[in-house]
PDB file of N, CA and C in Angstrom:
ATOM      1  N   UNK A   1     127.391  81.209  87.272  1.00  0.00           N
ATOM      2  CA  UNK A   1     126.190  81.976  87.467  1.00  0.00           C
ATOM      3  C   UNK A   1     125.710  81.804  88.907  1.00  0.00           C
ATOM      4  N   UNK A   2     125.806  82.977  89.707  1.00  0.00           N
ATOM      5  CA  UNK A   2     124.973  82.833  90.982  1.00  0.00           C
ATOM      6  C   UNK A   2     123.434  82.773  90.861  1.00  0.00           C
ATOM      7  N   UNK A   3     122.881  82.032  91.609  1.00  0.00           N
ATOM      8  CA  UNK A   3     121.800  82.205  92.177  1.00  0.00           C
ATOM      9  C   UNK A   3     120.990  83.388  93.157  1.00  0.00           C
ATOM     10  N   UNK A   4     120.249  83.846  92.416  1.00  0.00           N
ATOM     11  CA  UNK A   4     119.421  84.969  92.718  1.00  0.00           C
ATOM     12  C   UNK A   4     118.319  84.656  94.060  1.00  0.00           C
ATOM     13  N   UNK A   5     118.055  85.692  94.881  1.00  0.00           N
ATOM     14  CA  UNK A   5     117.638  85.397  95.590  1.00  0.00           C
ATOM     15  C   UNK A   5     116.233  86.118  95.890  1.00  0.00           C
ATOM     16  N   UNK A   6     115.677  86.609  94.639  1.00  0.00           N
ATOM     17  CA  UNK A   6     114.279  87.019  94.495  1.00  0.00           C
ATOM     18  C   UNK A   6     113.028  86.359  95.893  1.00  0.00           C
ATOM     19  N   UNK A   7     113.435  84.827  96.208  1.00  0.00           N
ATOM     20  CA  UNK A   7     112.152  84.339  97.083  1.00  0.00           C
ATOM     21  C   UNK A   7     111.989  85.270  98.238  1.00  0.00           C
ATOM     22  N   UNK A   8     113.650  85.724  98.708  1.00  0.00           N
ATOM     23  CA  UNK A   8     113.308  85.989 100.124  1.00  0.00           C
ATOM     24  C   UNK A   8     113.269  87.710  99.868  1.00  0.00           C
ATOM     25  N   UNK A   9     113.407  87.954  98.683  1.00  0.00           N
ATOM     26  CA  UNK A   9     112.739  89.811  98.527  1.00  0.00           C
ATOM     27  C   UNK A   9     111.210  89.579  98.198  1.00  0.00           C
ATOM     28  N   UNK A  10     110.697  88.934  97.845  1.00  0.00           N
ATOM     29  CA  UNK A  10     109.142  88.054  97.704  1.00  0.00           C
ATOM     30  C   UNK A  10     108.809  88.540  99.095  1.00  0.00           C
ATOM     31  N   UNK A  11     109.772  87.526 100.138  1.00  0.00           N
ATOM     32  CA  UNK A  11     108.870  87.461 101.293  1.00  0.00           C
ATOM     33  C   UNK A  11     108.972  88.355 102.092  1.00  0.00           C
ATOM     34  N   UNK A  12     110.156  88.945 102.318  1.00  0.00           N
ATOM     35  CA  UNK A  12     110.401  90.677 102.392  1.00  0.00           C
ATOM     36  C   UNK A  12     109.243  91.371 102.756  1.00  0.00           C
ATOM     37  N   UNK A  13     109.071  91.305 101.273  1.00  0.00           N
ATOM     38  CA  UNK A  13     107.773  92.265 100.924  1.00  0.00           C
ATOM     39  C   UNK A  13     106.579  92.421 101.434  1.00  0.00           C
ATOM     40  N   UNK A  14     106.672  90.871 101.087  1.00  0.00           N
ATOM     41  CA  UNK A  14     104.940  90.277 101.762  1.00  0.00           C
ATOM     42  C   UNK A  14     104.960  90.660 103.643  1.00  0.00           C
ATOM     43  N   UNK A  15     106.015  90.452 104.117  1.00  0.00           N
ATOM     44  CA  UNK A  15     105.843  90.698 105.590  1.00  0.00           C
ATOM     45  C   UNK A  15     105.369  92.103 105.935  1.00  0.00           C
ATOM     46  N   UNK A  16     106.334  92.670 105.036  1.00  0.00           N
ATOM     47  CA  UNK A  16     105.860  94.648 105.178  1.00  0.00           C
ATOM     48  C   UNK A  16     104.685  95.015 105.065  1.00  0.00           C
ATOM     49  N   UNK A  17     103.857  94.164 103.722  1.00  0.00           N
ATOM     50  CA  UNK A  17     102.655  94.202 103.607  1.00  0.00           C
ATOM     51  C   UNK A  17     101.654  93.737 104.765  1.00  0.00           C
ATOM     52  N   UNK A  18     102.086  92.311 105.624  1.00  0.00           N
ATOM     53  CA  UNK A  18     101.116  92.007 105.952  1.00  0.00           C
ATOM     54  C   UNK A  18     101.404  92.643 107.601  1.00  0.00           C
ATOM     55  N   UNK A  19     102.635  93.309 107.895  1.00  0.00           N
ATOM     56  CA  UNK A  19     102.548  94.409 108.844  1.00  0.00           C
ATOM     57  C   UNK A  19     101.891  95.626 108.410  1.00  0.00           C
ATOM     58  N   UNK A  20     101.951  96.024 107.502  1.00  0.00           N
ATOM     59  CA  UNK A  20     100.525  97.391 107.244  1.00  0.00           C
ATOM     60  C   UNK A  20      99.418  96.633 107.453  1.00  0.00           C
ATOM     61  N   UNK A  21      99.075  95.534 106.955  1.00  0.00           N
ATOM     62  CA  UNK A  21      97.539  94.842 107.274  1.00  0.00           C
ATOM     63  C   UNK A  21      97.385  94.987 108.592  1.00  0.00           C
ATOM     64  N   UNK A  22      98.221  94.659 109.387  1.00  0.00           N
ATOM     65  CA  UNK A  22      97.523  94.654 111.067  1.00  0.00           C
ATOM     66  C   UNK A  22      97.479  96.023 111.143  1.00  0.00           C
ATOM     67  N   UNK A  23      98.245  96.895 110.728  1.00  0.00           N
ATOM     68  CA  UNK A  23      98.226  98.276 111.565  1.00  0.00           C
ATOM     69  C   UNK A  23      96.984  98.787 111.035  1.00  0.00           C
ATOM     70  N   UNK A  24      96.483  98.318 110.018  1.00  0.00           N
ATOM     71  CA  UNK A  24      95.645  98.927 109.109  1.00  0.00           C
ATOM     72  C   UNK A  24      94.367  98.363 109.566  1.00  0.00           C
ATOM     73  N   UNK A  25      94.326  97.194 110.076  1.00  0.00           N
ATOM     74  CA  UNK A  25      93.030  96.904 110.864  1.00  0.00           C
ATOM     75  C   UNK A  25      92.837  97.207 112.144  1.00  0.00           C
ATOM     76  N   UNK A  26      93.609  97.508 113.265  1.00  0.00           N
ATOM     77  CA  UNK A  26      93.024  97.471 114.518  1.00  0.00           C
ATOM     78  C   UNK A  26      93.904  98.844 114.881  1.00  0.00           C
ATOM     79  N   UNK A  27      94.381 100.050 113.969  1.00  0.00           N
ATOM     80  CA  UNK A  27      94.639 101.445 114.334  1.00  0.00           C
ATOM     81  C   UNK A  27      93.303 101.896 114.703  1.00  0.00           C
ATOM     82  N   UNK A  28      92.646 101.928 113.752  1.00  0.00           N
ATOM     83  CA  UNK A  28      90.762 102.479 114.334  1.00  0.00           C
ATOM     84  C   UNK A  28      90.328 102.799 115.790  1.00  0.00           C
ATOM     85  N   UNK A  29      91.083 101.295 116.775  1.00  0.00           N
ATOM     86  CA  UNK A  29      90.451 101.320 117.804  1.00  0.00           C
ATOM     87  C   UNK A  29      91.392 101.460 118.594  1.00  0.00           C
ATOM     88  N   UNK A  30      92.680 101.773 118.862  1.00  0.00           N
ATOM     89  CA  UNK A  30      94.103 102.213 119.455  1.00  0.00           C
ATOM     90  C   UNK A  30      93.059 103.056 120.820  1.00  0.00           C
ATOM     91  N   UNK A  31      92.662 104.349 120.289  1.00  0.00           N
ATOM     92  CA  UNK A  31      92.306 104.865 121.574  1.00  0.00           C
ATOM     93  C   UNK A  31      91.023 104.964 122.096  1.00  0.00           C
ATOM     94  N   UNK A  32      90.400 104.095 121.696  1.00  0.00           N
ATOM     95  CA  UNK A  32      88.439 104.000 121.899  1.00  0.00           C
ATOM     96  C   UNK A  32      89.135 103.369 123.381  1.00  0.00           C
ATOM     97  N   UNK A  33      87.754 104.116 124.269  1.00  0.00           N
ATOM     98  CA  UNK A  33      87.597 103.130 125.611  1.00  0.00           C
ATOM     99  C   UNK A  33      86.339 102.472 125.876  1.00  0.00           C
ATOM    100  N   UNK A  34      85.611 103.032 125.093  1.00  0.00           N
ATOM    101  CA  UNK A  34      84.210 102.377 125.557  1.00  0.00           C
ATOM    102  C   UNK A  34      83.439 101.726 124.486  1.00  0.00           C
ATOM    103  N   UNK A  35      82.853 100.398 124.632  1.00  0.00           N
ATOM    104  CA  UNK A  35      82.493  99.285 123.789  1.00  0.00           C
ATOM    105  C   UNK A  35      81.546  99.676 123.019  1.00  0.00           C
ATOM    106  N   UNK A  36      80.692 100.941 123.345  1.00  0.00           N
ATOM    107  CA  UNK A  36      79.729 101.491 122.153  1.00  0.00           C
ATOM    108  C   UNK A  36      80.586 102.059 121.377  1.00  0.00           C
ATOM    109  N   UNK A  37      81.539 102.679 121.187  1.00  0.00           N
ATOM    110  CA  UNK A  37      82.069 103.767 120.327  1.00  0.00           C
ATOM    111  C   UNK A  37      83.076 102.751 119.611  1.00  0.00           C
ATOM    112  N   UNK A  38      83.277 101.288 120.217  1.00  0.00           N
ATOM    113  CA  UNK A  38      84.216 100.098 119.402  1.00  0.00           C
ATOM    114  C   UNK A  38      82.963 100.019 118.383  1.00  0.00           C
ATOM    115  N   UNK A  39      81.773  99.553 119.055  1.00  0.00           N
ATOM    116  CA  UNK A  39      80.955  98.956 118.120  1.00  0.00           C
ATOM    117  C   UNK A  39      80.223  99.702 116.796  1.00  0.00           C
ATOM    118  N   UNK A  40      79.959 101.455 117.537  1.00  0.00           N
ATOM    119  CA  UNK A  40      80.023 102.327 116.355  1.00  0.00           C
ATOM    120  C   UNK A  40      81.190 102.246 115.270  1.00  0.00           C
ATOM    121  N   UNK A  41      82.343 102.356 115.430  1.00  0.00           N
ATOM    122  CA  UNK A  41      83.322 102.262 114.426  1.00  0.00           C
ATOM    123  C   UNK A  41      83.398 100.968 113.581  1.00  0.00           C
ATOM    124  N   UNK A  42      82.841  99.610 114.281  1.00  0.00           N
ATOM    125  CA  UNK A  42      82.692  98.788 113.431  1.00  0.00           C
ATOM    126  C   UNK A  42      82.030  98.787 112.260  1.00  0.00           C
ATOM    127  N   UNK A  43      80.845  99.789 112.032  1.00  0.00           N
ATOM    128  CA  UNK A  43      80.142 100.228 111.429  1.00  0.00           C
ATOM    129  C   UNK A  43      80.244 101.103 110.428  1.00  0.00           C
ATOM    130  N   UNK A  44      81.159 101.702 110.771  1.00  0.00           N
ATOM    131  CA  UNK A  44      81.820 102.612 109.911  1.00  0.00           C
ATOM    132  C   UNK A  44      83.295 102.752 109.656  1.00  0.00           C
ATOM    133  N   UNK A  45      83.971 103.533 109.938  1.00  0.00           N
ATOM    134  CA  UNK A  45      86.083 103.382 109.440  1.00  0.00           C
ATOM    135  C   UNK A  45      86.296 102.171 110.002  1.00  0.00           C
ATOM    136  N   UNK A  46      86.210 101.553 111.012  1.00  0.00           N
ATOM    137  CA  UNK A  46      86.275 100.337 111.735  1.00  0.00           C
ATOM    138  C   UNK A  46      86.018  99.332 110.299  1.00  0.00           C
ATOM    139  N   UNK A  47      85.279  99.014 109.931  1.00  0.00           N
ATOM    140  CA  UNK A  47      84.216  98.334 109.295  1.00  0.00           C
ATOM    141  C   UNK A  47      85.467  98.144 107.990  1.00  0.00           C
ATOM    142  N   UNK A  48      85.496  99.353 106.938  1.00  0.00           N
ATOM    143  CA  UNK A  48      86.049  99.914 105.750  1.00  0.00           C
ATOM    144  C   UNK A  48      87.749  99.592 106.173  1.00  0.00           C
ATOM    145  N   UNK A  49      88.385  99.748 107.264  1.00  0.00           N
ATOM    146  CA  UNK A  49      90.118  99.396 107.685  1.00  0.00           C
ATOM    147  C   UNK A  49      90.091  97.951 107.334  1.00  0.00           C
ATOM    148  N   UNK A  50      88.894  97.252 108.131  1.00  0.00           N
ATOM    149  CA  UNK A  50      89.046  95.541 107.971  1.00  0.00           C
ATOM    150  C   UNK A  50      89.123  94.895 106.723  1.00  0.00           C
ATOM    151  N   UNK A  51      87.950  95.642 105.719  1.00  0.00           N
ATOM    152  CA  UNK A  51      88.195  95.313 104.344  1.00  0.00           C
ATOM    153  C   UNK A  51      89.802  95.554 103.459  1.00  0.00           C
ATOM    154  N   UNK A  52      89.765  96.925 104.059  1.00  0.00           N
ATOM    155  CA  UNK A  52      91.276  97.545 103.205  1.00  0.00           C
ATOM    156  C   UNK A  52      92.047  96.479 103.971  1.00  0.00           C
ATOM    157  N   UNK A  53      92.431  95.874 105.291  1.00  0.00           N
ATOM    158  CA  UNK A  53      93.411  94.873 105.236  1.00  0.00           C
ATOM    159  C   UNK A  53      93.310  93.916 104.710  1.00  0.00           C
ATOM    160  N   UNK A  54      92.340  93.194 104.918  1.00  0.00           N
ATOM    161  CA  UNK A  54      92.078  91.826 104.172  1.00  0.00           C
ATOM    162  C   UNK A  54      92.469  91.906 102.309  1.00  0.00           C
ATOM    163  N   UNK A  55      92.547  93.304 102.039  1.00  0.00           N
ATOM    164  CA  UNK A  55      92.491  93.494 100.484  1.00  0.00           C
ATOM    165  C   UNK A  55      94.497  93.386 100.178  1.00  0.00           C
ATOM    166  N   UNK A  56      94.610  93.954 101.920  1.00  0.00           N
ATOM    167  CA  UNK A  56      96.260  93.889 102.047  1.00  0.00           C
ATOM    168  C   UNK A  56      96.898  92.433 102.079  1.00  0.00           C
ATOM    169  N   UNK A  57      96.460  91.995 103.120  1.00  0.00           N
ATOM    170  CA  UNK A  57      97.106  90.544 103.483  1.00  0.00           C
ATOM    171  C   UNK A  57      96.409  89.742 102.125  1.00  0.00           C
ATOM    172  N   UNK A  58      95.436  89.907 101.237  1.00  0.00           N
ATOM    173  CA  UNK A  58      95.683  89.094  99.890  1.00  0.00           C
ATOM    174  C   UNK A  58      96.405  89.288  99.233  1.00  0.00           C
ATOM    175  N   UNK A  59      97.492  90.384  99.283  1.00  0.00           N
ATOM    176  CA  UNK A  59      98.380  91.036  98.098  1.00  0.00           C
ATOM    177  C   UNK A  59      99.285  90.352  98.555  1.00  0.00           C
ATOM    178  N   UNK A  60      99.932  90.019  99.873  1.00  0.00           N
ATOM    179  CA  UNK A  60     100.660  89.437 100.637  1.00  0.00           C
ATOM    180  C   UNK A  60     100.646  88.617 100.426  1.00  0.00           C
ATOM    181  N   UNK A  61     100.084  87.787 100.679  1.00  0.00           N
ATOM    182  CA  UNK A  61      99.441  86.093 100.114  1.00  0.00           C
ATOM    183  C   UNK A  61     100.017  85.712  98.717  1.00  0.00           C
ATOM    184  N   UNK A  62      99.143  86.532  97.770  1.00  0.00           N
ATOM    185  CA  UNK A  62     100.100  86.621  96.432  1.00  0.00           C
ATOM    186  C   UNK A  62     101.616  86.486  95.967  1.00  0.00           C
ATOM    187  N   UNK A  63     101.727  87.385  97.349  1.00  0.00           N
ATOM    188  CA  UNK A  63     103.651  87.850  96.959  1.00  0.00           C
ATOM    189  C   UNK A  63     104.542  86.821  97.891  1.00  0.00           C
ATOM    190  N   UNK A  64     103.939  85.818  98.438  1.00  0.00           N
ATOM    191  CA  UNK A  64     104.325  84.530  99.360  1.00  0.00           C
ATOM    192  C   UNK A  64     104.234  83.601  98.091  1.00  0.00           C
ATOM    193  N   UNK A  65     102.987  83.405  96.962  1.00  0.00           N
ATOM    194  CA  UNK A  65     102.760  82.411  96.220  1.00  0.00           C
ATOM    195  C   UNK A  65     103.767  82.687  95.291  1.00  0.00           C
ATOM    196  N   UNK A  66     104.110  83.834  94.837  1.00  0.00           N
ATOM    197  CA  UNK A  66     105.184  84.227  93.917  1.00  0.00           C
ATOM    198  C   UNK A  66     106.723  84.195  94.467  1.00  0.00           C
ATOM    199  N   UNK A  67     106.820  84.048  95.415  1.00  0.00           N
ATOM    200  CA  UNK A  67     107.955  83.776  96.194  1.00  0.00           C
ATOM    201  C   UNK A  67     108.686  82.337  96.039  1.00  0.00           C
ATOM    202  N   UNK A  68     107.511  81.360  96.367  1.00  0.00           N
ATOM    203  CA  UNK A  68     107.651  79.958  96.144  1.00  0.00           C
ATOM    204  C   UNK A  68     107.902  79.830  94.814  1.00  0.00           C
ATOM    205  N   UNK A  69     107.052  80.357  94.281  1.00  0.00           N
ATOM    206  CA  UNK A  69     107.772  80.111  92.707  1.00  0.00           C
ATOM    207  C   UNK A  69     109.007  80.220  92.213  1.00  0.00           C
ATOM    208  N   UNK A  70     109.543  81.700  92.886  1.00  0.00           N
ATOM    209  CA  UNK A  70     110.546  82.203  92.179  1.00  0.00           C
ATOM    210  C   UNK A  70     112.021  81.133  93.194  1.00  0.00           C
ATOM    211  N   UNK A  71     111.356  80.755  94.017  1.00  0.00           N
ATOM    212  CA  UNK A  71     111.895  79.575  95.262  1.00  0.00           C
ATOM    213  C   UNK A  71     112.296  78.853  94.170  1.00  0.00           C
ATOM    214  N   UNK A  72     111.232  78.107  93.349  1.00  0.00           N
ATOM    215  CA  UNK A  72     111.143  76.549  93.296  1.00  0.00           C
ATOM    216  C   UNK A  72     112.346  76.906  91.689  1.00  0.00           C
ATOM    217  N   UNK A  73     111.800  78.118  91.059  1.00  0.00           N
ATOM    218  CA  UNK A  73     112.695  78.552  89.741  1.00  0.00           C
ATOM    219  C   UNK A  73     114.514  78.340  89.589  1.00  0.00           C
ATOM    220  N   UNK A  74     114.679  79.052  91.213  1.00  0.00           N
ATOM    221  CA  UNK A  74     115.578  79.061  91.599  1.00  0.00           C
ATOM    222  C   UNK A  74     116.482  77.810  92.155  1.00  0.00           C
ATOM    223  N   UNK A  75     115.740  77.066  92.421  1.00  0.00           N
ATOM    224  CA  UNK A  75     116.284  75.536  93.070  1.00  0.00           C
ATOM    225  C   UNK A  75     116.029  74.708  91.800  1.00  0.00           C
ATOM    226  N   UNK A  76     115.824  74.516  90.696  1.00  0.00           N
ATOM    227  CA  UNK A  76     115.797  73.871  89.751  1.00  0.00           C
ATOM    228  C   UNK A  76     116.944  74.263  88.883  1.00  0.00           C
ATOM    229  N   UNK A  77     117.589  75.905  88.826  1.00  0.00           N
ATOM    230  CA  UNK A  77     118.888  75.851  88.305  1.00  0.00           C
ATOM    231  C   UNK A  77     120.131  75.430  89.074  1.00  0.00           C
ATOM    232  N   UNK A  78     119.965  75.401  90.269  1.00  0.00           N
ATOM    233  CA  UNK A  78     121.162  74.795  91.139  1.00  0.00           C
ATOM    234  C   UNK A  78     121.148  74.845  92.146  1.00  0.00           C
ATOM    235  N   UNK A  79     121.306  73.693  93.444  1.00  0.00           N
ATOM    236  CA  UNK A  79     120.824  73.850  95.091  1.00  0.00           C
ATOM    237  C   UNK A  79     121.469  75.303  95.462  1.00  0.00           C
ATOM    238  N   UNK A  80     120.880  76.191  96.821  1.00  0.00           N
ATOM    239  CA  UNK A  80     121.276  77.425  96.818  1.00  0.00           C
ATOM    240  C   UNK A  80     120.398  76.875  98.069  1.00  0.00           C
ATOM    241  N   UNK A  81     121.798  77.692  99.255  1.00  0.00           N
ATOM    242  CA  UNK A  81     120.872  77.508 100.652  1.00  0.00           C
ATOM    243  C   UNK A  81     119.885  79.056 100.414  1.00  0.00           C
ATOM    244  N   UNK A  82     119.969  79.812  99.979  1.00  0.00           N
ATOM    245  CA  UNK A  82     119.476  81.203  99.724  1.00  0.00           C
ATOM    246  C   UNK A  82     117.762  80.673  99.055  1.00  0.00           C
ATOM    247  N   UNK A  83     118.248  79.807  97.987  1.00  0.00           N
ATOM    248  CA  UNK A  83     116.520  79.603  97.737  1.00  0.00           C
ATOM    249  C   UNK A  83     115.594  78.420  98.451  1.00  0.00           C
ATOM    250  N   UNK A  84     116.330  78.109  99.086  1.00  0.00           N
ATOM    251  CA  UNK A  84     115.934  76.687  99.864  1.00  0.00           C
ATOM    252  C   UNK A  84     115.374  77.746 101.407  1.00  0.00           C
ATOM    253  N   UNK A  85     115.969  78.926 101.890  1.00  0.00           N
ATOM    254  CA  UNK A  85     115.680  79.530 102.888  1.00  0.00           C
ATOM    255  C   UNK A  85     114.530  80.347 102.468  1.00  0.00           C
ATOM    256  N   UNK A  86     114.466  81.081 101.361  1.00  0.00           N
ATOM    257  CA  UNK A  86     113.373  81.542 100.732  1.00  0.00           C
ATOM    258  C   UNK A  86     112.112  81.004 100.624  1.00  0.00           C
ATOM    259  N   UNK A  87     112.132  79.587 100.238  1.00  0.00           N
ATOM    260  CA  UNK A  87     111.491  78.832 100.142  1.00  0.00           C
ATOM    261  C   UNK A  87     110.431  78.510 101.304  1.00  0.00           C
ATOM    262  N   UNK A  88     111.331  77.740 102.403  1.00  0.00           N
ATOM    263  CA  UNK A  88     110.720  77.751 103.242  1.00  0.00           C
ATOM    264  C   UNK A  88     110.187  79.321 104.018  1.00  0.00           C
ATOM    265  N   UNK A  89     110.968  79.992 103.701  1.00  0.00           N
ATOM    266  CA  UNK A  89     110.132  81.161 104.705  1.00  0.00           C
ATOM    267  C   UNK A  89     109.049  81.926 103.727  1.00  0.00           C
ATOM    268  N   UNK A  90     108.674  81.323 102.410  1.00  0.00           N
ATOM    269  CA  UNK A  90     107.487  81.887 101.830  1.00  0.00           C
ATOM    270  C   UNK A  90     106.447  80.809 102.303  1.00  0.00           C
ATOM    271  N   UNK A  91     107.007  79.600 102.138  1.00  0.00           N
ATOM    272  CA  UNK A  91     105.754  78.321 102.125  1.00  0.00           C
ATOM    273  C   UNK A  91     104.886  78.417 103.722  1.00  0.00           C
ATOM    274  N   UNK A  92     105.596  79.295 105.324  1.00  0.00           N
ATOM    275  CA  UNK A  92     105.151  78.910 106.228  1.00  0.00           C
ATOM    276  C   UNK A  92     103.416  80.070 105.955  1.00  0.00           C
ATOM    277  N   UNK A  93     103.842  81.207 105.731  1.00  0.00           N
ATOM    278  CA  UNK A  93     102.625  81.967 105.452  1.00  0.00           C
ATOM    279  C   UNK A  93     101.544  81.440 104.789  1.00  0.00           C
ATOM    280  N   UNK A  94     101.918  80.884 103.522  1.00  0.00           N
ATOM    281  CA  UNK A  94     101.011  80.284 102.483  1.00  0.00           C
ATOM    282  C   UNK A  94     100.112  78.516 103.712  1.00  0.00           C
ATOM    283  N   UNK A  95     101.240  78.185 104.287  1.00  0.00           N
ATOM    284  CA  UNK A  95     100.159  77.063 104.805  1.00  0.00           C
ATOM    285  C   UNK A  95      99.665  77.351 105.885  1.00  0.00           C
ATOM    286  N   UNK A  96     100.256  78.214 106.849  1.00  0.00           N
ATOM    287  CA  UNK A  96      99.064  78.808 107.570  1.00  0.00           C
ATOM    288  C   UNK A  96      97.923  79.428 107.137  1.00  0.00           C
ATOM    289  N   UNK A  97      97.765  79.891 106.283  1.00  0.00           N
ATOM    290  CA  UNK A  97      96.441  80.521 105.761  1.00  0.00           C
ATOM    291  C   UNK A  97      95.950  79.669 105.357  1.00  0.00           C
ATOM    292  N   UNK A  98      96.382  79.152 104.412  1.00  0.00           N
ATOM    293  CA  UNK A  98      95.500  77.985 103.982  1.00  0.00           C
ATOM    294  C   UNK A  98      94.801  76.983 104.930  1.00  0.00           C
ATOM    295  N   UNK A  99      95.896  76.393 105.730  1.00  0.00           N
ATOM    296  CA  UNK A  99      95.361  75.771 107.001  1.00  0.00           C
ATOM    297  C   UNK A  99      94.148  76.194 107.732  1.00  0.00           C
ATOM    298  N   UNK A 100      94.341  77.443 108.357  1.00  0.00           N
ATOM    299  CA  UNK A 100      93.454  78.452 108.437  1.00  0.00           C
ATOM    300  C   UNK A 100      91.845  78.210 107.682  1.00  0.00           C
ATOM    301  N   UNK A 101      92.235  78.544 107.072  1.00  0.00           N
ATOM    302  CA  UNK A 101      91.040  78.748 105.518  1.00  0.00           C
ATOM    303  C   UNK A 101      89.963  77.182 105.546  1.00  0.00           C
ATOM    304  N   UNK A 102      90.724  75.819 105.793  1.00  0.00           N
ATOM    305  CA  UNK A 102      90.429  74.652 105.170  1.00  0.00           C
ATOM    306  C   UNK A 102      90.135  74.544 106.874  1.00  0.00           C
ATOM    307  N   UNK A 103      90.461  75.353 107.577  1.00  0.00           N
ATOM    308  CA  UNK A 103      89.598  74.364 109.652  1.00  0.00           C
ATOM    309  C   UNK A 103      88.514  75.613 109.375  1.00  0.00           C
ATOM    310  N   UNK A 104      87.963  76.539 108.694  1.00  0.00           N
ATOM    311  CA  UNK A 104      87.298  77.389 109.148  1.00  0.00           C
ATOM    312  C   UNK A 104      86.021  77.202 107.810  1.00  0.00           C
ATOM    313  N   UNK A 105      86.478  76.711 106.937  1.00  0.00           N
ATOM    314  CA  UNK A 105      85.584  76.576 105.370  1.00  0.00           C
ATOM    315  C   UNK A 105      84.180  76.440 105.707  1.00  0.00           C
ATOM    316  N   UNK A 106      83.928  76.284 107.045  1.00  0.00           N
ATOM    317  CA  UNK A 106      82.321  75.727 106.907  1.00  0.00           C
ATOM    318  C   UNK A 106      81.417  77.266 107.593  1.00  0.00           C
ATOM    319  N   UNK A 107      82.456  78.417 107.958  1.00  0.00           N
ATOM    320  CA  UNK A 107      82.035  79.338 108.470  1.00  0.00           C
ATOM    321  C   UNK A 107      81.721  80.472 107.336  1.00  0.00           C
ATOM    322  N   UNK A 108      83.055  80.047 106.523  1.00  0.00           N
ATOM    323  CA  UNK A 108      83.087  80.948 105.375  1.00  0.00           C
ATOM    324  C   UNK A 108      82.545  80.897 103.896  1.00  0.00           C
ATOM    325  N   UNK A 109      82.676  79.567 103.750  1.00  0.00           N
ATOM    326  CA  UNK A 109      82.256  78.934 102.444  1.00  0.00           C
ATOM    327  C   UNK A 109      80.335  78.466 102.495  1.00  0.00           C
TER     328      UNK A 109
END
């Protein structure tokens, strides 16, 4: 029985996703030149893109946590450099954010 390599279509995914997240947050302001018409759009499509990414890069996030899983699923039926590479390339996303998340908690929380 081979070993499946679901982690790194996990993380695949999640990258595609969390490349629409950037495009999806800072397209708004691609051709603004002047800092009132940045700060108007913050207010409005500006404002509504940032949410829709952040709603993106959590789906992403998700599909990194499900990655590791399907990582860790996968390395418990038999070593596989395939889920061991998966592995690590889901876990770096997941601890940067988190990292992220746990130096910033006192801004957000």
């Amino acid at each position: 029985m081979t070993p499946s390599n679901h982690g790194l279509k996990h993380f695949a995914i999640a990258a595609a996703i969390y490349l629409v997240s950037f495009f999806v947050a800072f397209a708004p302001y691609a051709f603004i030149q002047d800092p009132e018409q940045v700060a108007k759009m913050m207010g409005g499509a500006g404002g509504w893109a940032l949410i829709a990414a952040t709603l993106f890069a959590m789906v992403a996030f998700v599909m990194n946590l499900l990655g590791v899983w399907a990582s860790l699923k996968t390395l418990l039926q038999g070593p596989s450099s395939k889920a061991t590479f998966g592995l690590l390339l889901n876990m770096l996303p997941v601890v940067v954010i988190l990292s992220l998340l746990y130096s910033y908690r006192a801004m957000m929380f």
